[in-house]
N, C-alpha and C. Protein backbone atom coordinates (compact mmCIF):
# COMPACT_ATOMS: atom_id res chain seq x y z
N UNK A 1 76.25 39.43 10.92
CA UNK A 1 77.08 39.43 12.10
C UNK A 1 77.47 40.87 12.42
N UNK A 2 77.60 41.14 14.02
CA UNK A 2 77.99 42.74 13.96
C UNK A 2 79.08 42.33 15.10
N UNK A 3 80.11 43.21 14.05
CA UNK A 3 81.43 43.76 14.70
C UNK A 3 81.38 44.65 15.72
N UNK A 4 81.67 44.67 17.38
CA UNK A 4 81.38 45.85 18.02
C UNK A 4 82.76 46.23 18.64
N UNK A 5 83.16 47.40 18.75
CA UNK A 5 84.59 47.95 19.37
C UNK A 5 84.31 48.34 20.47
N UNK A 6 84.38 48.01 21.42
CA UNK A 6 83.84 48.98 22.78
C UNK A 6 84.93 49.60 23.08
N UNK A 7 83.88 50.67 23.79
CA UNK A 7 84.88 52.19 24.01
C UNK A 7 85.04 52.95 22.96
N UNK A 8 86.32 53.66 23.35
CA UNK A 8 86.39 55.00 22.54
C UNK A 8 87.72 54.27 21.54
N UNK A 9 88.21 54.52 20.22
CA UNK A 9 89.64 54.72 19.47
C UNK A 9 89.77 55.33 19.33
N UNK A 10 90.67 55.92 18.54
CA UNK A 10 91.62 57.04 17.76
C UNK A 10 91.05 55.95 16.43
N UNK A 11 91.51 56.98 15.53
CA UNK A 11 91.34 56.67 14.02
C UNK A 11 92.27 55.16 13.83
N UNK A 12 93.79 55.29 14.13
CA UNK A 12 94.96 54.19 14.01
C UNK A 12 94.64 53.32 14.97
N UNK A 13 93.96 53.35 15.76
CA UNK A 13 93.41 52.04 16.53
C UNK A 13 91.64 51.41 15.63
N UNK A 14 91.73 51.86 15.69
CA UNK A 14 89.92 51.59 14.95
C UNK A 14 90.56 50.92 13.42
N UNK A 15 91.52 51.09 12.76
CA UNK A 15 91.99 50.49 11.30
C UNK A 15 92.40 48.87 11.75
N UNK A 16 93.28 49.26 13.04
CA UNK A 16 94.09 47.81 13.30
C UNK A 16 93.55 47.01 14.30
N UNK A 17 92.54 47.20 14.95
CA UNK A 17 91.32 46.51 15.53
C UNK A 17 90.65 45.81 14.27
N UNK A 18 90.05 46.24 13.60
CA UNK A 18 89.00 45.78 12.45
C UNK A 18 90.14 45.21 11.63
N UNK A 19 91.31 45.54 11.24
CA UNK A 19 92.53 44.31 11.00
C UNK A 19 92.41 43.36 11.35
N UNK A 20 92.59 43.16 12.81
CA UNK A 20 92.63 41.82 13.51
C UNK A 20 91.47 40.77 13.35
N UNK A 21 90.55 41.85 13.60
CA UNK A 21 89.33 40.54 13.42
C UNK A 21 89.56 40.48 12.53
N UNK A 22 89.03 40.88 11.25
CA UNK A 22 88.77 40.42 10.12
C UNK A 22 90.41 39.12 9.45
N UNK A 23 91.28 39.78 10.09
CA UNK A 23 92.49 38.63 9.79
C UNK A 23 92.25 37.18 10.75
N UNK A 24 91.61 37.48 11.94
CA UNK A 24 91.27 36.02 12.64
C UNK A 24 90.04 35.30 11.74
N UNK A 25 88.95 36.02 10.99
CA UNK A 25 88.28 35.39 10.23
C UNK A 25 88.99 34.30 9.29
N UNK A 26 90.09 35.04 8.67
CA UNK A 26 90.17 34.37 7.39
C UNK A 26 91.00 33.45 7.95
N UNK A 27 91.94 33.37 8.81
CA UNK A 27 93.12 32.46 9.31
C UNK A 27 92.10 31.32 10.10
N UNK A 28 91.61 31.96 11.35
CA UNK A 28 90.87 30.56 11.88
C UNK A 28 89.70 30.13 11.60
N UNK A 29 88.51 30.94 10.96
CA UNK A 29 87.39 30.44 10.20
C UNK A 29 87.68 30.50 8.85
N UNK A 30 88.27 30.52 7.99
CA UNK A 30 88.63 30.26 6.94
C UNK A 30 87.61 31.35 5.61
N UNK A 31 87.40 32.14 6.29
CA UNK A 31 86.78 33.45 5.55
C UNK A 31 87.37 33.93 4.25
N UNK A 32 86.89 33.84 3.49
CA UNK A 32 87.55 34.35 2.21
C UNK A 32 86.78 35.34 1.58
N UNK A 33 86.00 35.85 2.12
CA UNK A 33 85.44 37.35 1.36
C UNK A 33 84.02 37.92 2.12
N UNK A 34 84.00 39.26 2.02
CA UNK A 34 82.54 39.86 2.61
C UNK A 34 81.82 40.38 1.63
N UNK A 35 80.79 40.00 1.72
CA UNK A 35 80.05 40.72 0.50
C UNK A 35 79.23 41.88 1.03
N UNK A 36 79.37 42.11 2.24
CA UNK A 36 78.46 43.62 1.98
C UNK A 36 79.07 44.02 4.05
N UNK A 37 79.51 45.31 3.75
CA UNK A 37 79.70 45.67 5.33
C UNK A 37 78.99 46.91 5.72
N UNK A 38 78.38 46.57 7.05
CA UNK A 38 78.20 47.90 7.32
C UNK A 38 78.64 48.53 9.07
N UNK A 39 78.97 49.95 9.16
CA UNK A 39 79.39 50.33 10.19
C UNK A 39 78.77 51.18 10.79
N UNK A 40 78.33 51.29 12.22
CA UNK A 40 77.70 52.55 12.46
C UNK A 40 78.89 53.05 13.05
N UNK A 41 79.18 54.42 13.17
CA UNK A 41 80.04 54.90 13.94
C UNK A 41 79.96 56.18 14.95
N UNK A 42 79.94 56.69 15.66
CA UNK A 42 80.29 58.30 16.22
C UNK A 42 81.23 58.35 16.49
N UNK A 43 80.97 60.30 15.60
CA UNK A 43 82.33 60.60 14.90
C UNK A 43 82.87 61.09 16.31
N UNK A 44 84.49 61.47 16.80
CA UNK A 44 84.11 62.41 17.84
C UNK A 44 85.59 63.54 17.14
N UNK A 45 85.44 64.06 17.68
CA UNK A 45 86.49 65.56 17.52
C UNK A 45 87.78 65.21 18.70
N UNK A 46 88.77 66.58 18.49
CA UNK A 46 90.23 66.00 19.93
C UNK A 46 89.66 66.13 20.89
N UNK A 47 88.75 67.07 20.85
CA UNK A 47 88.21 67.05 22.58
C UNK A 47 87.77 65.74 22.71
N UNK A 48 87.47 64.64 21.61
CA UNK A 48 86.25 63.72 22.46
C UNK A 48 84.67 64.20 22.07
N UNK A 49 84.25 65.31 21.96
CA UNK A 49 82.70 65.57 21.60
C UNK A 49 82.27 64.80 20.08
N UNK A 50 81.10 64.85 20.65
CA UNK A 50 80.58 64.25 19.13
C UNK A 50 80.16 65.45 17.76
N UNK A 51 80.72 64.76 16.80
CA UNK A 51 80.37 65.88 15.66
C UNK A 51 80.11 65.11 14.66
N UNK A 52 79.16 65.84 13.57
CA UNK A 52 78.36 65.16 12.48
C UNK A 52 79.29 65.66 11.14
N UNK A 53 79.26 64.92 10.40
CA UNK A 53 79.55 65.70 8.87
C UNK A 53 78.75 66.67 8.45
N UNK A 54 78.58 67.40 7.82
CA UNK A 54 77.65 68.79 7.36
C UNK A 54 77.86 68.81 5.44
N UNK A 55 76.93 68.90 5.02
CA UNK A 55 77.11 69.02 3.77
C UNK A 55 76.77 70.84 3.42
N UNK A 56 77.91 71.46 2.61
CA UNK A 56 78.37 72.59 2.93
C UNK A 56 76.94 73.38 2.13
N UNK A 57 76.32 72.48 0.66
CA UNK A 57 75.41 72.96 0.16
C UNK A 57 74.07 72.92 1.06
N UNK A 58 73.77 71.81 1.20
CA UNK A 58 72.74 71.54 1.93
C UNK A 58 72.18 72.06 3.54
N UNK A 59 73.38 72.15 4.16
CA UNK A 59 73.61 72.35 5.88
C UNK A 59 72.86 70.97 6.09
N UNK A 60 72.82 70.05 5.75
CA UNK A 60 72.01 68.78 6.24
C UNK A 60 73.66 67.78 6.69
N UNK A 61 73.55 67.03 8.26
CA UNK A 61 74.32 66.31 8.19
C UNK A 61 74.22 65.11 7.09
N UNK A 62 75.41 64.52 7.02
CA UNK A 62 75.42 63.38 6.48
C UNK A 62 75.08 61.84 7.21
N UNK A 63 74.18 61.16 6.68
CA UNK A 63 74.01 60.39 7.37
C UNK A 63 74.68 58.71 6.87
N UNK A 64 74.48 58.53 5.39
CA UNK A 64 75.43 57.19 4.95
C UNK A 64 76.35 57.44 4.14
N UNK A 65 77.27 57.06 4.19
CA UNK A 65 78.73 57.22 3.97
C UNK A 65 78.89 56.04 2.76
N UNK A 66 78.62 56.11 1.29
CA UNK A 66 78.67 54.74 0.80
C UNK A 66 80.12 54.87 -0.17
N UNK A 67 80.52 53.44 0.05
CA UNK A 67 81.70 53.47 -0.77
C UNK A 67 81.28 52.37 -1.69
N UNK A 68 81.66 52.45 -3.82
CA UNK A 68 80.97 51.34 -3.73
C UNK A 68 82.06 51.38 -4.94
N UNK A 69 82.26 49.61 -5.35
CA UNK A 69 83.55 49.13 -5.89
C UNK A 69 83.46 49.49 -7.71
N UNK A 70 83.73 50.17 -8.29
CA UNK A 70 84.12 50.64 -9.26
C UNK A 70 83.79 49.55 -10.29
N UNK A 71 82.66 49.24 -10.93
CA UNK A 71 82.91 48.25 -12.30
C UNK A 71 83.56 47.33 -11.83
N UNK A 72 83.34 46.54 -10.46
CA UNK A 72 83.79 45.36 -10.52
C UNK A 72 82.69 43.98 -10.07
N UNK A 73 81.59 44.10 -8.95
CA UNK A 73 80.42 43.54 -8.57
C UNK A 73 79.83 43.38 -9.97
N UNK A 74 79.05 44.53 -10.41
CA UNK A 74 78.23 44.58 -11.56
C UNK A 74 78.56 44.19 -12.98
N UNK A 75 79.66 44.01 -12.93
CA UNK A 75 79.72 43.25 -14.10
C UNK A 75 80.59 41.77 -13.79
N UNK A 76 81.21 41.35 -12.79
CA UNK A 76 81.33 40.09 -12.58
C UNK A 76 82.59 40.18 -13.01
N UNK A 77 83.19 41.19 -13.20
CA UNK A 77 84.89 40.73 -13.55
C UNK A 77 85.56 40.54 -12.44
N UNK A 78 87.00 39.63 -12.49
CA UNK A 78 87.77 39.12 -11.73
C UNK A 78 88.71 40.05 -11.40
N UNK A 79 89.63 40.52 -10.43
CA UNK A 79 90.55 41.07 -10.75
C UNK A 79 90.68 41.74 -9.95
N UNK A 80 91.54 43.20 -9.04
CA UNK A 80 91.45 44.07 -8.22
C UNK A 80 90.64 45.23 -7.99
N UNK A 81 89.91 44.86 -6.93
CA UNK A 81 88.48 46.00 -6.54
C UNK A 81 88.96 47.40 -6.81
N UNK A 82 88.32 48.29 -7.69
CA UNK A 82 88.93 49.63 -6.94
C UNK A 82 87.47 50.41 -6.41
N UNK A 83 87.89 51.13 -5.33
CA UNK A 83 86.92 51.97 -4.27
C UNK A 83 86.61 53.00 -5.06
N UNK A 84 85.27 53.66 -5.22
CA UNK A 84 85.25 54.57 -5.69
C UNK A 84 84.42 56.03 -4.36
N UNK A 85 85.05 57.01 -3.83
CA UNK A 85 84.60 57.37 -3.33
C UNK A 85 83.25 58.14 -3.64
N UNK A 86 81.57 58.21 -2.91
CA UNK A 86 80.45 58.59 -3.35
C UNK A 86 80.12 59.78 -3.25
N UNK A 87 80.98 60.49 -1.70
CA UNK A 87 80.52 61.67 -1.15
C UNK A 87 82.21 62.54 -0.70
N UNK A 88 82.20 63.59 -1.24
CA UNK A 88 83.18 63.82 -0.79
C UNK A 88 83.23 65.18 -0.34
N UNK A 89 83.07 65.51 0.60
CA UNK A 89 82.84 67.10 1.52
C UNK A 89 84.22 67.42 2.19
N UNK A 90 85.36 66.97 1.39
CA UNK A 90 86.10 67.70 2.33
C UNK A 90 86.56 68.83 1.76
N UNK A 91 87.43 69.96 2.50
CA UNK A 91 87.18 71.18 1.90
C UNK A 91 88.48 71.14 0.66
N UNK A 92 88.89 72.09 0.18
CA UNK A 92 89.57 72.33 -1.52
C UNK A 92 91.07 72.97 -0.78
């Protein structure tokens, strides 16, 4: 199934949009879990222009963004997911 936002957000609109749906899933279709999401997005800057991530070693943009759940899928334990971030370019 693909989630689409039309138009432009801000970051705090784009969190509580994808809130909503995903909270109308579970309340009126009775959704109780996703097993795999994916998002395309463009990024944009304050002006509004579009800008890519840059990897500072490489100069290659970034193209997938993966976040993936810490020792919890792969071994089948129960309990609270934690995120582990994969890529992290932001500066020090």
């Amino acid at each position: 199934m693909d989630i689409i936002l039309q138009g432009q957000h801000n970051a705090e609109e784009t969190v509580k949009s994808l809130e909503r749906v995903l909270q109308l899933f579970r309340e009126r279709y009775h959704v109780e879990g996703f097993r795999e999401i994916h998002l395309t997005v463009t990024l944009l800057d304050e002006q509004g222009d579009e800008v890519e991530l840059i990897d500072s070693e490489s100069n290659q943009a970034y193209r997938v963004f993966e976040v993936y759940r810490k020792g919890y899928e792969l071994a089948g334990r129960k309990g609270i997911p934690m995120l582990q971030l994969v890529v992290d370019n932001t500066p020090k």
